[in-house]
Protein backbone atom coordinates (compact mmCIF):
# COMPACT_ATOMS: atom_id res chain seq x y z
CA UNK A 1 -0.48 14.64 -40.73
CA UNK A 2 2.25 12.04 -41.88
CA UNK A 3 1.20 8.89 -38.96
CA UNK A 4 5.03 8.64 -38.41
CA UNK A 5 5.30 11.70 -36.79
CA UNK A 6 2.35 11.71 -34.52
CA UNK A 7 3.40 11.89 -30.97
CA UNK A 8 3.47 8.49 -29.06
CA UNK A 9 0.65 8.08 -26.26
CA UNK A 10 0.79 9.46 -23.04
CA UNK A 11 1.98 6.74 -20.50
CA UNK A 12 -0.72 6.38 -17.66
CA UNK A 13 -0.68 8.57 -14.43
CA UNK A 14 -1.04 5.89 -11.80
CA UNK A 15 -0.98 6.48 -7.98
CA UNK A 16 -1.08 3.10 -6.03
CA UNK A 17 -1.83 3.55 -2.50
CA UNK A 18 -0.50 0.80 0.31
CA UNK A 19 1.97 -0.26 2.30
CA UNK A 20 4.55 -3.61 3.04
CA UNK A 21 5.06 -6.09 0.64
CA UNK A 22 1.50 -5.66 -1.18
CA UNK A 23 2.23 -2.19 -2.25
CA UNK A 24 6.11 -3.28 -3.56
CA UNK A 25 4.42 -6.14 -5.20
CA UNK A 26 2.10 -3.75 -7.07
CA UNK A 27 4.84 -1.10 -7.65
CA UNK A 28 7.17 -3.70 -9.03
CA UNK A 29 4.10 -4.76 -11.64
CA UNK A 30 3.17 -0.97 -12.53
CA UNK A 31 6.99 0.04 -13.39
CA UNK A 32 6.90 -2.21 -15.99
CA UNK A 33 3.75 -0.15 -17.45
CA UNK A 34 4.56 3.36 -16.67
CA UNK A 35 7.22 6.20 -15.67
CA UNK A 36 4.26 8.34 -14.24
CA UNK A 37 3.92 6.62 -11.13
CA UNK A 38 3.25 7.65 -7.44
CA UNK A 39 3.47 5.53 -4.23
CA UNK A 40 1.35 7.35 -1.20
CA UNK A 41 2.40 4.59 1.48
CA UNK A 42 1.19 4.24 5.21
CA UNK A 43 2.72 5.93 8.19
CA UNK A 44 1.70 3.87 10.82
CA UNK A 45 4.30 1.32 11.70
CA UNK A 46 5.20 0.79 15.42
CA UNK A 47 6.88 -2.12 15.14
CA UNK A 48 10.39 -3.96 14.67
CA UNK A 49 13.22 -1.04 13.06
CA UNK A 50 10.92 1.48 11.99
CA UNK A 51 9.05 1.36 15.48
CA UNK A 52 12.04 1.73 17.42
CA UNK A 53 13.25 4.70 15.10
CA UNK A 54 9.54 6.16 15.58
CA UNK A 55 9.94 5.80 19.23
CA UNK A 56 13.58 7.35 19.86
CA UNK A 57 13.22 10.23 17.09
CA UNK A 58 9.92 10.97 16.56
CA UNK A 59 9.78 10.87 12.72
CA UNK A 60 7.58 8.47 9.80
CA UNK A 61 8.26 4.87 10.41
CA UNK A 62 10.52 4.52 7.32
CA UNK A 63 10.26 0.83 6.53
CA UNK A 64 7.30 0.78 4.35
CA UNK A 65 8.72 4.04 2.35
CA UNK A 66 11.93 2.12 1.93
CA UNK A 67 10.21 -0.87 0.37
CA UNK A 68 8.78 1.18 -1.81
CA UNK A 69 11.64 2.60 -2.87
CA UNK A 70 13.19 -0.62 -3.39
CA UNK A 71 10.82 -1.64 -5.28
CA UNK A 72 10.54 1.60 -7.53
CA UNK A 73 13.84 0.93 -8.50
CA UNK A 74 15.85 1.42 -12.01
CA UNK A 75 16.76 -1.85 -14.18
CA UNK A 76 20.48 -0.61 -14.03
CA UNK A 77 23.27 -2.19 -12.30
CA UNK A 78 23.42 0.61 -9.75
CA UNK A 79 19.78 1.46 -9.25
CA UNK A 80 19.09 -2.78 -8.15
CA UNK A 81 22.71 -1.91 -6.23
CA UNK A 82 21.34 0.46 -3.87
CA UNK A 83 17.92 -1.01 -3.61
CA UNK A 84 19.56 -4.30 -2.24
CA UNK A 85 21.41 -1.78 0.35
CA UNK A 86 18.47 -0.30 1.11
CA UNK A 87 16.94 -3.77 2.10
CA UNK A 88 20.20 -5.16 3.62
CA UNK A 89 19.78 -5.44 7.70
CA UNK A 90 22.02 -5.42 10.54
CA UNK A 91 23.03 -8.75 12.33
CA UNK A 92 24.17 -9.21 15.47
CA UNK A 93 23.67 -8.32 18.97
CA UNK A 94 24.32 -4.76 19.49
CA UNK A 95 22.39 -1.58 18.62
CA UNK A 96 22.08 -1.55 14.98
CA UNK A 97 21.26 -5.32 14.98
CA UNK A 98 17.70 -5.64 13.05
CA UNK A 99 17.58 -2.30 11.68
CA UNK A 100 17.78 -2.01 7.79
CA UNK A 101 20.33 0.19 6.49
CA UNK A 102 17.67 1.99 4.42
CA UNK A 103 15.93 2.58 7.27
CA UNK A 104 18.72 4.56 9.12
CA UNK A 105 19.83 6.26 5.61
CA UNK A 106 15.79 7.58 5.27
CA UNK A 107 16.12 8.63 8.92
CA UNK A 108 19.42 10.41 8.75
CA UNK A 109 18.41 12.45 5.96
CA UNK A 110 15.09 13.33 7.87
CA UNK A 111 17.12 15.13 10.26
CA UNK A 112 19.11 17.60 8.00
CA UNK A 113 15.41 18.68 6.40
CA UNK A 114 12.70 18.86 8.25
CA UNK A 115 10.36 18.15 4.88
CA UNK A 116 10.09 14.36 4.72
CA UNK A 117 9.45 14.38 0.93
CA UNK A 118 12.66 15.93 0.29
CA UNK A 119 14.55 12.96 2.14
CA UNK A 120 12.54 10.26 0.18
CA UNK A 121 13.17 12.18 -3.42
CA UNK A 122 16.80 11.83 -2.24
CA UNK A 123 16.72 8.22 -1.91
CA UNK A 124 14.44 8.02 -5.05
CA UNK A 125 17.46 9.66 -7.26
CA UNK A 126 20.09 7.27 -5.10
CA UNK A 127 18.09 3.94 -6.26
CA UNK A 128 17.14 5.56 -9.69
CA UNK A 129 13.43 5.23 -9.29
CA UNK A 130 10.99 4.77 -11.70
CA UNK A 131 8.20 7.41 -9.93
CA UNK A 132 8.08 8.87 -6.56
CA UNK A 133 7.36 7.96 -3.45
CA UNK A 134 5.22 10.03 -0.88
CA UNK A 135 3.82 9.49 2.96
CA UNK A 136 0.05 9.24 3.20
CA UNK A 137 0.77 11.75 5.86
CA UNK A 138 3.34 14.40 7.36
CA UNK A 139 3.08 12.73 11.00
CA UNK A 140 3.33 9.29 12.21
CA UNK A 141 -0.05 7.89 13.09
CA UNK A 142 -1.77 5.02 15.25
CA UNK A 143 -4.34 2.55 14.11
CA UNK A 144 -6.93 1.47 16.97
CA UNK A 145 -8.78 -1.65 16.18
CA UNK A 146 -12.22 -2.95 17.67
CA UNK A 147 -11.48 -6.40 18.38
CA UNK A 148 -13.83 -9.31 19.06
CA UNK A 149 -13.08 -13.03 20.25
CA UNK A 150 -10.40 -12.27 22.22
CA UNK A 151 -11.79 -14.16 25.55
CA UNK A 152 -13.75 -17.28 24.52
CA UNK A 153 -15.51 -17.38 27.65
CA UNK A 154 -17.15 -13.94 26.07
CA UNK A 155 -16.47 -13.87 22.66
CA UNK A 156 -18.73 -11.15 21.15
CA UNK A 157 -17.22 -8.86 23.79
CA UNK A 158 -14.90 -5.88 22.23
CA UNK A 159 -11.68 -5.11 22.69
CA UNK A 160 -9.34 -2.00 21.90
CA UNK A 161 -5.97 -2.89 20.46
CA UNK A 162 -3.63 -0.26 19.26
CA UNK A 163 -0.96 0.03 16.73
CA UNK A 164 -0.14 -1.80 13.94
CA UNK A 165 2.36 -4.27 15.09
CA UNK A 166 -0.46 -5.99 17.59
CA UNK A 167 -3.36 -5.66 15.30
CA UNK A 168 -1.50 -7.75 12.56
CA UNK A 169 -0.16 -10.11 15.43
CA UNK A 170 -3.92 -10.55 17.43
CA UNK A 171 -5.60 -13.78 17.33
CA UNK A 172 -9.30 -12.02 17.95
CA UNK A 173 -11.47 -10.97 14.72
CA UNK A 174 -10.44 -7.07 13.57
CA UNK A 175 -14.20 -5.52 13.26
CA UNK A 176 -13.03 -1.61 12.57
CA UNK A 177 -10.09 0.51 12.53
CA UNK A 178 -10.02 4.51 13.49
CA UNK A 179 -6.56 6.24 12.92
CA UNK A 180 -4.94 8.58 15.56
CA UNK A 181 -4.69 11.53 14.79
CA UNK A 182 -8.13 11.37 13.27
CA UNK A 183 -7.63 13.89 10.54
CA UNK A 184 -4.14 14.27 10.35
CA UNK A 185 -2.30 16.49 7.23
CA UNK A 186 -1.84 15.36 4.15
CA UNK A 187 1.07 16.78 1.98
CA UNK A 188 0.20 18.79 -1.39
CA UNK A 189 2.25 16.67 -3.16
CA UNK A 190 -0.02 13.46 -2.72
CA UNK A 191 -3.04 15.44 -3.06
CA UNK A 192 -1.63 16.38 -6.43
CA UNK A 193 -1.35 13.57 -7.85
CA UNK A 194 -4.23 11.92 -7.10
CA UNK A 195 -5.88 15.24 -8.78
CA UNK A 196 -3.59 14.41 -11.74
CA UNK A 197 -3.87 10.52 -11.95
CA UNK A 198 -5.64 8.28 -14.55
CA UNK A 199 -5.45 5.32 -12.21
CA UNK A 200 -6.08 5.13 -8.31
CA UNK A 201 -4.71 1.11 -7.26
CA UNK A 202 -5.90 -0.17 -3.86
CA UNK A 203 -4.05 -3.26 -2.25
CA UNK A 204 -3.32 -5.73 -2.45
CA UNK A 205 -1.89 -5.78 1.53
CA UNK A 206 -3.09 -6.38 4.71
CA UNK A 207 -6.51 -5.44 4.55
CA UNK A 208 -6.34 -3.18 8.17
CA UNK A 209 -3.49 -1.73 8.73
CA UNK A 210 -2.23 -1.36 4.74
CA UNK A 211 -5.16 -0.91 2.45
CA UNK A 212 -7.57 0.32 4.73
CA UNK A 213 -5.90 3.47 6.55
CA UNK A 214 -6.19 5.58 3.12
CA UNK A 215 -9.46 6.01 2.87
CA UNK A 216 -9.68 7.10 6.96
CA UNK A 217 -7.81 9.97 6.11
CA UNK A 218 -10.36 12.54 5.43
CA UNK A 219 -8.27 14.79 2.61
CA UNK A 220 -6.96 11.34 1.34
CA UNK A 221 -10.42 10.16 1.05
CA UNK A 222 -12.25 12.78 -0.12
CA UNK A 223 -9.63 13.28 -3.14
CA UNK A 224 -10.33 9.37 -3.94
CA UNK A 225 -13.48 9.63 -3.93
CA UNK A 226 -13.83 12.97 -5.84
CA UNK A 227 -11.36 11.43 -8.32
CA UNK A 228 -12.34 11.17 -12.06
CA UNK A 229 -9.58 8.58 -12.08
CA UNK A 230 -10.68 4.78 -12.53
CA UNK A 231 -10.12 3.50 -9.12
CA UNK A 232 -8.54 -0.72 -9.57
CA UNK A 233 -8.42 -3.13 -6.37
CA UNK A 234 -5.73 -5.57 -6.08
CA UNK A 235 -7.35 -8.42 -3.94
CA UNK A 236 -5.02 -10.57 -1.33
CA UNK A 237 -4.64 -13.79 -3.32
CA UNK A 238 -5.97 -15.47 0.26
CA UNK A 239 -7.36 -14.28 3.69
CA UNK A 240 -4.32 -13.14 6.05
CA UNK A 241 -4.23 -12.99 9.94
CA UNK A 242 -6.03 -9.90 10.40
CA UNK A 243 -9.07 -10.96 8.05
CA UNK A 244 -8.76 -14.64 8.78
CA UNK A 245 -11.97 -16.65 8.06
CA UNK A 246 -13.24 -13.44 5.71
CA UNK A 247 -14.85 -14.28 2.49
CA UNK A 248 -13.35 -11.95 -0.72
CA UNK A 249 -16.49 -10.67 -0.56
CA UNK A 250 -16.46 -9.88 2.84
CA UNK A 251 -13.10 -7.98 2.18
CA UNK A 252 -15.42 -5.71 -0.05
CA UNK A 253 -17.81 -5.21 2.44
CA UNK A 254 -15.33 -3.64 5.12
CA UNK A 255 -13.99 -1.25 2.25
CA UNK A 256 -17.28 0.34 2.02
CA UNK A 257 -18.46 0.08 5.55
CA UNK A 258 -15.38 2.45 6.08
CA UNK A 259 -15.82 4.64 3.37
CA UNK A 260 -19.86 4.29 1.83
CA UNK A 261 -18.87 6.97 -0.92
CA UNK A 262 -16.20 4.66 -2.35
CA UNK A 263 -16.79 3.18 -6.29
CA UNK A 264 -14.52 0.60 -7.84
CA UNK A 265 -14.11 0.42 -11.43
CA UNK A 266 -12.68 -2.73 -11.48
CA UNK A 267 -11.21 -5.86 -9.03
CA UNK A 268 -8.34 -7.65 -9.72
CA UNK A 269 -8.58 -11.18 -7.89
CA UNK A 270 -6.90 -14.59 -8.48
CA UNK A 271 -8.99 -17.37 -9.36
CA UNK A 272 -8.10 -18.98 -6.14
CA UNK A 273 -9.37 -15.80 -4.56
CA UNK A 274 -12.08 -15.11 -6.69
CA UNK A 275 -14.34 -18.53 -6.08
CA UNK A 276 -16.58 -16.66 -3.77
CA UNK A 277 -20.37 -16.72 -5.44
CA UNK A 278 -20.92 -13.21 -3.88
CA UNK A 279 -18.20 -11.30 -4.99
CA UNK A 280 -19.21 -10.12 -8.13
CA UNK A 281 -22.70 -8.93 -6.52
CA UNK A 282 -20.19 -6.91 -3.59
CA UNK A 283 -18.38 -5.56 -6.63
CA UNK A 284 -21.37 -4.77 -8.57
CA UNK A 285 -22.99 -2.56 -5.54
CA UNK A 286 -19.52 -0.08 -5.65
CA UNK A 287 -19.82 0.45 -9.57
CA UNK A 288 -17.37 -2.53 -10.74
CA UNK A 289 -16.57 -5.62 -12.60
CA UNK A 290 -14.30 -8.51 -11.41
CA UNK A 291 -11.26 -9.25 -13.44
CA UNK A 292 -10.27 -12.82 -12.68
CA UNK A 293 -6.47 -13.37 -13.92
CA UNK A 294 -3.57 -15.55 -12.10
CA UNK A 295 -1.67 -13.50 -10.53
CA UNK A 296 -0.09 -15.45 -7.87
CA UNK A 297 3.41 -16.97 -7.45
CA UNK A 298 3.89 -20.00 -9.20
CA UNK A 299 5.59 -21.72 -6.28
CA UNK A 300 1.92 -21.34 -5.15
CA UNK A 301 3.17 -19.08 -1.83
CA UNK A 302 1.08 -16.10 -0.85
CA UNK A 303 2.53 -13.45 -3.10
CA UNK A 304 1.83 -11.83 -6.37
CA UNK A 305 3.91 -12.43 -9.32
CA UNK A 306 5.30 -8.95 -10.52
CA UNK A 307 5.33 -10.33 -14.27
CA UNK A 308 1.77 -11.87 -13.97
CA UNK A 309 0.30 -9.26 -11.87
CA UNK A 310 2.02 -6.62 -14.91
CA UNK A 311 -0.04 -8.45 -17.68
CA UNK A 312 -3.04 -8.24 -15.55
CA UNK A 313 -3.27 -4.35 -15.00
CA UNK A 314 -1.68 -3.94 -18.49
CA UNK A 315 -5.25 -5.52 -19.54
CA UNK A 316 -6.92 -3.45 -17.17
CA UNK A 317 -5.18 -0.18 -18.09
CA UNK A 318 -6.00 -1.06 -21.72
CA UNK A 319 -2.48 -0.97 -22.26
């Protein structure tokens, strides 16, 4: 056959799992790389607008989905249009004040269908998304954290905290999370395409109450695990409150003290993140190799560059 007419690679199927502003950061990289893309994003917000919306109707905390969707946006003038309305909040004193308009929009369209996907693939055509966004599950759940150092008079005793807004906020040492429900349902359509996926992306996010949470979900879990896709971590570029004082290696360790059956391919860290002499041992024990690229800001803040993270899973996707 004639080399100009052989059909053009298949773009990657890539399913990057998360929450907040890790997972956008990651989704914002991965558009650049691929149209096959899936979001499964964490359902356990309690606090600020999406707690309150939780609280008076019941449904998904919609602030991480809307991020998402933001961030899965098209490169046209009306795609980054509705994406910035999606993010825009409400000022003020009275009712609306704090919530983002996204947030109601997700929520109003949750109550005309009773199928949350079907709301979100709404939004996704209103922003003109590049992939789809999906809840990790169907109901809202609750993380409970085992908590140490919170009385320095008795440090090493343990404390329960639940939900996500306090865990993030406690000053104490996070030693486990269990979620609440404990094995709660998991749509078809995220199951799917994790079946279907080249790529399985981890973080980067907070480490208990955004990365974590997927792999307590038992269907979740299991289809990660039983994946023949190569599974990629996105490291934090530096400790944050809820793993304050942990080593990157350490960050390892409490991935596979929650889930022993998981294997990494391969760990995407800063070299300000990646100093630790230990990690590549942690990394080496689930299967993996360390792939030390800057991916950070260049104003040197906490957050990933989109652009540099991009060139770093482009290398890693052998793209």
């Amino acid at each position: 056959m004639d080399a100009r007419y052989e059909p053009s690679p298949r773009l990657p199927r890539v399913v990057a799992f998360g929450g907040g502003h890790g997972l956008a950061a990651t989704l914002k990289a991965l558009k650049r790389l691929t149209d096959d893309l899936t979001a499964i994003v964490t359902v356990a917000d309690d606090g600020g607008s999406s707690g309150r919306l939780r609280r008076e109707f019941g449904c998904l905390p919609p602030g991480d989905l809307r991020m998402a969707l933001a961030a899965l946006c098209g490169d046209d003038s009306e795609g980054r249009l509705w994406a910035d309305v999606l993010q825009r909040r409400f000022v003020g004193e009275g009712p609306l004040a704090g919530h983002a308009v996204g947030n109601l929009l997700i929520t109003g369209l949750w109550q005309s269908d009773s199928d949350p996907v079907v709301g979100l693939d709404h939004v996704a055509s209103l922003v003109h998304a590049k992939g789809r966004v999906l809840p990790m599950s169907s109901v809202p759940l609750a993380i409970e954290a085992e908590v140490i150092g919170l009385d320095r008079r008795r440090p090493d005793d343990v404390v329960v905290i639940r939900g996500q807004a306090d865990i993030a906020a406690t000053p104490g040492q996070v030693i486990s999370i269990a979620l609440d429900p404990a094995d709660p349902p998991v749509g078809e359509e995220a199951l799917a395409a994790i079946a279907a996926a080249d790529y399985l992306i981890l973080g980067p996010g907070s480490w208990f109450t955004s990365v974590l949470p997927h792999l307590l979900v038992p269907a979740l879990a299991e289809a990660i695990v039983t994946s023949p896709a190569r599974r990629i971590l996105i490291m934090n570029l530096l400790a944050s409150k809820e793993t304050s004082g942990f080593t990157p290696s350490q960050h390892i360790e409490v991935l596979a003290e929650h889930e022993p059956r998981l294997r990494l391919d391969t760990v995407i860290a800063d070299p300000r993140f990646a100093a630790d002499p230990h990690l590549a041992r942690y990394v080496a024990s689930l299967g993996g190799s360390v792939f030390v690229a800057p991916v950070g800001a260049r104003d040197g803040s906490p957050r990933h560059d989109p652009n540099l993270l991009a060139a770093a899973l482009a290398a890693v996707l052998n793209l």
